[in-house]
Protein backbone atom coordinates (compact mmCIF):
# COMPACT_ATOMS: atom_id res chain seq x y z
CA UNK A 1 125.36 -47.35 -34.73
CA UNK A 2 122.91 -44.99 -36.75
CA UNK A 3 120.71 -44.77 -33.23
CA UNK A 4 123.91 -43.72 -31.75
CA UNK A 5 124.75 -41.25 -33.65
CA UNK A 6 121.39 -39.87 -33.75
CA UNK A 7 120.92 -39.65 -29.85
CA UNK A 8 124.41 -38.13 -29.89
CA UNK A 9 123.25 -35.43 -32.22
CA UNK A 10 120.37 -34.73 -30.16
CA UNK A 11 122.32 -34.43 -27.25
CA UNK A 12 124.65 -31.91 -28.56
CA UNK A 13 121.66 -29.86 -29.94
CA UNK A 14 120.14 -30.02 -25.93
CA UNK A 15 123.65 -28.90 -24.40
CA UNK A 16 124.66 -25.48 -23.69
CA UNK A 17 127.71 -26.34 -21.31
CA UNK A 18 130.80 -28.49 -20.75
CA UNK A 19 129.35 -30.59 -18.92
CA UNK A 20 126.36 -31.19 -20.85
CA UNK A 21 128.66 -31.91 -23.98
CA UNK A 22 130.81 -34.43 -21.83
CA UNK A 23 127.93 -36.02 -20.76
CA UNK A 24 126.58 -36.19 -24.91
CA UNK A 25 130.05 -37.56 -25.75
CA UNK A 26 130.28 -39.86 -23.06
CA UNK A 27 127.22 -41.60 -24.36
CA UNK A 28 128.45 -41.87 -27.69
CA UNK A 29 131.94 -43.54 -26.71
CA UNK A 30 129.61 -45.69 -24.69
CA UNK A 31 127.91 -46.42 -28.05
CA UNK A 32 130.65 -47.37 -29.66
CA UNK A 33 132.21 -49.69 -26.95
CA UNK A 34 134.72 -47.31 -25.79
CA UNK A 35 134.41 -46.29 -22.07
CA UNK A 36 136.65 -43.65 -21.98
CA UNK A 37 136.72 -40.33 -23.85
CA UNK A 38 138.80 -37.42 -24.16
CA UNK A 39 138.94 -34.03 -26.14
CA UNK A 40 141.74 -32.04 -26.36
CA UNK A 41 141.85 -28.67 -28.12
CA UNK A 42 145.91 -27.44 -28.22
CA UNK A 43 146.67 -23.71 -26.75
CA UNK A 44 146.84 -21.46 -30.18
CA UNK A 45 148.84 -18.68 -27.93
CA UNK A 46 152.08 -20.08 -26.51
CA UNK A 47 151.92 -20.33 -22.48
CA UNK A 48 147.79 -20.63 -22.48
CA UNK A 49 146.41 -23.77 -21.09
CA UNK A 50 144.84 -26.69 -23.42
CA UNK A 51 141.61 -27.20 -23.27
CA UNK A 52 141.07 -30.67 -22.31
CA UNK A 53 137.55 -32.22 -22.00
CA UNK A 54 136.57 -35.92 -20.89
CA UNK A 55 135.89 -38.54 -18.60
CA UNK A 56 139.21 -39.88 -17.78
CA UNK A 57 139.91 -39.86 -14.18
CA UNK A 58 140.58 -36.57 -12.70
CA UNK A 59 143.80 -37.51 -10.80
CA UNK A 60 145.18 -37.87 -14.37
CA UNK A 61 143.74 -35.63 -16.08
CA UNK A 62 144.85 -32.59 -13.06
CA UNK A 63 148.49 -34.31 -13.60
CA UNK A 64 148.37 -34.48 -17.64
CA UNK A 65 147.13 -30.24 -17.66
CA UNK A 66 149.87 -29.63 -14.59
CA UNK A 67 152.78 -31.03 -16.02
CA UNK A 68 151.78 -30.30 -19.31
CA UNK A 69 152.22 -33.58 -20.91
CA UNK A 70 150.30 -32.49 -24.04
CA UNK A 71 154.31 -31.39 -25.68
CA UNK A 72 155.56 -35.06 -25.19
CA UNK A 73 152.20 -36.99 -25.58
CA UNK A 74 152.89 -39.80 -28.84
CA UNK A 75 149.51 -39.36 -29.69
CA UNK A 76 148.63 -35.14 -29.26
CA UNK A 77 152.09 -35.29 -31.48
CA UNK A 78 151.25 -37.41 -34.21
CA UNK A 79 147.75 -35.93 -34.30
CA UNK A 80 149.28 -32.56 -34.59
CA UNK A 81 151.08 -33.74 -37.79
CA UNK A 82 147.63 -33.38 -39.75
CA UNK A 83 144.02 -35.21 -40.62
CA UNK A 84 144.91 -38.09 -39.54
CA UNK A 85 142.21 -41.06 -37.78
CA UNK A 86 144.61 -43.59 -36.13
CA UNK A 87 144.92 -46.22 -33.22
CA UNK A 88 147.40 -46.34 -30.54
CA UNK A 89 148.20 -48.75 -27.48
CA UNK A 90 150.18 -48.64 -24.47
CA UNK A 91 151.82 -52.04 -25.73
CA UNK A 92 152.28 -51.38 -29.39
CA UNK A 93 154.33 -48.48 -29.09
CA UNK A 94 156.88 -49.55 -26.89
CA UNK A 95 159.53 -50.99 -29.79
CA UNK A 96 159.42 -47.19 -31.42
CA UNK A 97 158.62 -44.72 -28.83
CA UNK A 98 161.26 -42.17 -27.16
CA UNK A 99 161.73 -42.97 -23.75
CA UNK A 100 159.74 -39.70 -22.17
CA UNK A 101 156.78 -40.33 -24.61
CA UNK A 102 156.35 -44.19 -23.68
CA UNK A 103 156.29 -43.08 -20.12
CA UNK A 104 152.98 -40.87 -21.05
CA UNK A 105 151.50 -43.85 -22.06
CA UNK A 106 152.46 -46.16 -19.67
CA UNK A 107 151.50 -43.36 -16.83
CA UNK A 108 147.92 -43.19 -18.38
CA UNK A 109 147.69 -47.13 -18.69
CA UNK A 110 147.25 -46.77 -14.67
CA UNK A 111 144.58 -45.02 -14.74
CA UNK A 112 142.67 -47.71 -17.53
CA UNK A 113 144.31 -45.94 -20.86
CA UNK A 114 146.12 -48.26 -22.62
CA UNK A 115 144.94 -47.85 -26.27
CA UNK A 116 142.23 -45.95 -28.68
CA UNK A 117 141.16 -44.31 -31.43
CA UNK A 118 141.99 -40.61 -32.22
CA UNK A 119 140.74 -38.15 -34.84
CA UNK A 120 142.87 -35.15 -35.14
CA UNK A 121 141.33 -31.84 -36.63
CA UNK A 122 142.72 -28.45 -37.81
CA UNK A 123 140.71 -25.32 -39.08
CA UNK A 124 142.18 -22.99 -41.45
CA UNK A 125 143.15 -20.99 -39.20
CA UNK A 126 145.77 -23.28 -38.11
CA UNK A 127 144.09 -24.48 -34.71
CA UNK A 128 144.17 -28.22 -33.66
CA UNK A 129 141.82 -30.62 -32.12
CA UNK A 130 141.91 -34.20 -31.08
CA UNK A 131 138.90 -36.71 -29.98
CA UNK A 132 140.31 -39.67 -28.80
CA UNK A 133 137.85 -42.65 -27.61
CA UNK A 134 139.80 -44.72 -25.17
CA UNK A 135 139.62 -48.17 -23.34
CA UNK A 136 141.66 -50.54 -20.84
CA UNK A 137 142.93 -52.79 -23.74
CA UNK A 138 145.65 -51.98 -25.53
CA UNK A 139 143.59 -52.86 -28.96
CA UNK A 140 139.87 -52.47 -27.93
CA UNK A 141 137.65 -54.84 -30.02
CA UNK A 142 136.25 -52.32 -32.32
CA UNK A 143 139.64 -51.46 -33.75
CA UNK A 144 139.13 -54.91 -36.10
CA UNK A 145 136.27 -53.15 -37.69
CA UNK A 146 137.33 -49.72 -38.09
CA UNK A 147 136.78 -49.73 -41.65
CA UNK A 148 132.93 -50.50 -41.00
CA UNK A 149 132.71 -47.50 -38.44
CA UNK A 150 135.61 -44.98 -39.19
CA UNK A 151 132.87 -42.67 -41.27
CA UNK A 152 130.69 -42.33 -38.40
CA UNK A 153 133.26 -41.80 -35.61
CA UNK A 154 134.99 -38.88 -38.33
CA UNK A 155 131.21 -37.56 -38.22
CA UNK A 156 130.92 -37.72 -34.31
CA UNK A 157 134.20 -35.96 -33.87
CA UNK A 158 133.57 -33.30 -36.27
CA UNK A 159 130.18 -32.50 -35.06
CA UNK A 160 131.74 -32.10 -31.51
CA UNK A 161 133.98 -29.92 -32.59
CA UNK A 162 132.12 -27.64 -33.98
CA UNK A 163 129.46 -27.55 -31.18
CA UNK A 164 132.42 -26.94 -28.60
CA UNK A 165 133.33 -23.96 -30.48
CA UNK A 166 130.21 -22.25 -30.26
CA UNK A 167 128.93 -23.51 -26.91
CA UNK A 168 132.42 -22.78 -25.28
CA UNK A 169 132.54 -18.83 -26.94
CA UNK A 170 133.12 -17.80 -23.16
CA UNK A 171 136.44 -17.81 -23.13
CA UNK A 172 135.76 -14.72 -25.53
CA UNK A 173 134.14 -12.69 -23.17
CA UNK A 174 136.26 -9.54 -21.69
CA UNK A 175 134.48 -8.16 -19.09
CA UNK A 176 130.93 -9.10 -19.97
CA UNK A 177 131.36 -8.41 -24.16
CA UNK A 178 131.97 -11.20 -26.29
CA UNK A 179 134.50 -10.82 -29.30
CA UNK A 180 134.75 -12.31 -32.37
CA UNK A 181 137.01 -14.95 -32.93
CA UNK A 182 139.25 -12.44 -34.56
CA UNK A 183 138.94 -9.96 -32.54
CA UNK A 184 139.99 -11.90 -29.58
CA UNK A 185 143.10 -13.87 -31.44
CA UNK A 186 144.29 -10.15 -32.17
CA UNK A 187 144.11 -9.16 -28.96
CA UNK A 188 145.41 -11.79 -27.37
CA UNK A 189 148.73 -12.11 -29.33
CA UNK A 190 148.52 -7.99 -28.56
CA UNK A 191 148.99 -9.06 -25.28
CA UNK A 192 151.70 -11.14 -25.52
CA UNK A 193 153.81 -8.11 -27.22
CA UNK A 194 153.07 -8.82 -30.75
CA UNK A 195 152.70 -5.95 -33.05
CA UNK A 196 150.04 -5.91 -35.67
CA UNK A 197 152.27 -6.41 -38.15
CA UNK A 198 153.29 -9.73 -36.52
CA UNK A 199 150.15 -10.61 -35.63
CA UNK A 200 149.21 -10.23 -39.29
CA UNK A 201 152.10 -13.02 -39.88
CA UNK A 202 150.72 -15.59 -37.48
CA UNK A 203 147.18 -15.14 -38.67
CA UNK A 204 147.98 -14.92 -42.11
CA UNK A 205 146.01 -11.90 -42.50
CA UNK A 206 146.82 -8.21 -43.51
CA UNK A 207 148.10 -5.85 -40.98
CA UNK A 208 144.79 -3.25 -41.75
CA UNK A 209 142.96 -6.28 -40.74
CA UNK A 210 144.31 -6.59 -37.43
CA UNK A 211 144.18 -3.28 -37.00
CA UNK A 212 140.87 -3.08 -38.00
CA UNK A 213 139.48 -5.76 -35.52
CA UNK A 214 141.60 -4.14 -32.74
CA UNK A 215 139.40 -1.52 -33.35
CA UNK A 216 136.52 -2.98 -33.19
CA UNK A 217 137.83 -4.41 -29.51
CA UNK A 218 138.73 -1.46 -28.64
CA UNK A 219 134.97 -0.14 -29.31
CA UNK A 220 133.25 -2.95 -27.65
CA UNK A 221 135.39 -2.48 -24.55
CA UNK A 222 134.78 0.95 -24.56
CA UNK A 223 138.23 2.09 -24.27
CA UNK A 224 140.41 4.31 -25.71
CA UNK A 225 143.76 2.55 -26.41
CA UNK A 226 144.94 -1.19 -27.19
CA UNK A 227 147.06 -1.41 -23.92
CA UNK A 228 143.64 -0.51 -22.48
CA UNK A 229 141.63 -3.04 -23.86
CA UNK A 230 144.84 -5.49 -23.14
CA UNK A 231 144.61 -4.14 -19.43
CA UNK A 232 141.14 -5.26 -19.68
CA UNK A 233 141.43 -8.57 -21.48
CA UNK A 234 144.36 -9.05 -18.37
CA UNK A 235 141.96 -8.55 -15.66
CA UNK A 236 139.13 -10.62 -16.96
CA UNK A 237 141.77 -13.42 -17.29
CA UNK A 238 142.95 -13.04 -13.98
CA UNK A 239 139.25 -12.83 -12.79
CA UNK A 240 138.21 -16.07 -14.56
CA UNK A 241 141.07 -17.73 -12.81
């Protein structure tokens, strides 16, 4: 396992795109026995679209992001609940589930889900993350030594994390300038009609603060006014898309 983890590092060092880090991650699960993989970063702005990156098959991974089964998936909900490393399977849950949750599961058992391992992560600033390594049994083999491993998989999760975060920074670009994190949270919830002094609230920050890295957006994008540099952030968006 220390070879795996050490090619995996390298790997992550080497990539500088999503596919390159599926690719590194896919090797690792493979490492581990798992042949299945998926990472799944929740929307921190109501209405924006999960980020969702892995080598599940595509018909159910288009159907998971369309119908947006993230809000009723057992295990995105229980990871949500905090730092939590925990195994799940298709079979086990049925005695406790809620009907439309079990049916998540039982939908991605088609498609050669039916149990895993998930790590659930959340910064400080309240966003959440989940790696999940998957398989077609409902208790994959390495489950019985989880104990042995558990250290190492928290390490390859965490280390993924953090590489998505700064390989991924594009979705902070506007037009060719790249915010800050900051900057681009306080725009953002700008743009969905917050004022600063709510957006202070969510961010747990003071309202000079968002006000001061509006600002600094509003310099960047060389514009004069926040509805300007929301107009802009709106048009990028619609660009990407």
């Amino acid at each position: 396992m220390h070879r795996v983890f050490e090619n995996f590092v390298e790997q992550l060092s080497a990539s500088v795109d999503a596919a390159d880090l599926s690719e590194a991650m896919a090797s690792a699960a493979a490492g581990f026995d798992f042949p299945l993989f998926a990472y799944f970063t929740y929307p921190s702005v109501p209405g924006d679209a999960p980020r969702l990156i892995s080598n599940y098959p595509s018909r159910w991974t288009s159907r998971y992001l369309q119908q947006r089964y993230h809000s009723l998936d057992p295990v995105i909900l229980r990871g949500l609940q905090g730092w939590d490393t925990f195994d799940w399977g298709v079979d086990r849950a049925r005695q406790r589930l809620p009907t439309s949750q079990q049916q998540i599961l039982e939908s991605a058992a088609q498609f050669g889900i039916r149990g895993g391992l998930t790590m659930s992560m959340h910064d400080h600033r309240g966003r959440f993350a989940a790696l999940t390594f998957a398989s077609d049994q409902s208790h994959p083999p390495l489950l019985r030594s989880l104990t042995r491993y558990e250290k190492a998989l928290q390490l390859v999760a965490i280390n993924f994390h953090i590489h998505v975060r700064r390989r991924l920074a594009d979705d902070r670009v506007v037009d060719g300038v790249t915010l800050t994190p900051r900057e681009f949270e306080c725009l953002k919830w700008t743009a969905h009609g917050k004022s600063a002094w709510d957006v202070s609230q969510i961010l747990g920050v003071s309202k000079r603060t968002v006000t001061f890295h509006l600002e600094n957006a509003k310099a960047k994008l060389g514009v004069r006014t926040v509805n300007q540099a929301v107009a802009r952030l709106a048009a990028s968006a619609q660009a990407r898309s």
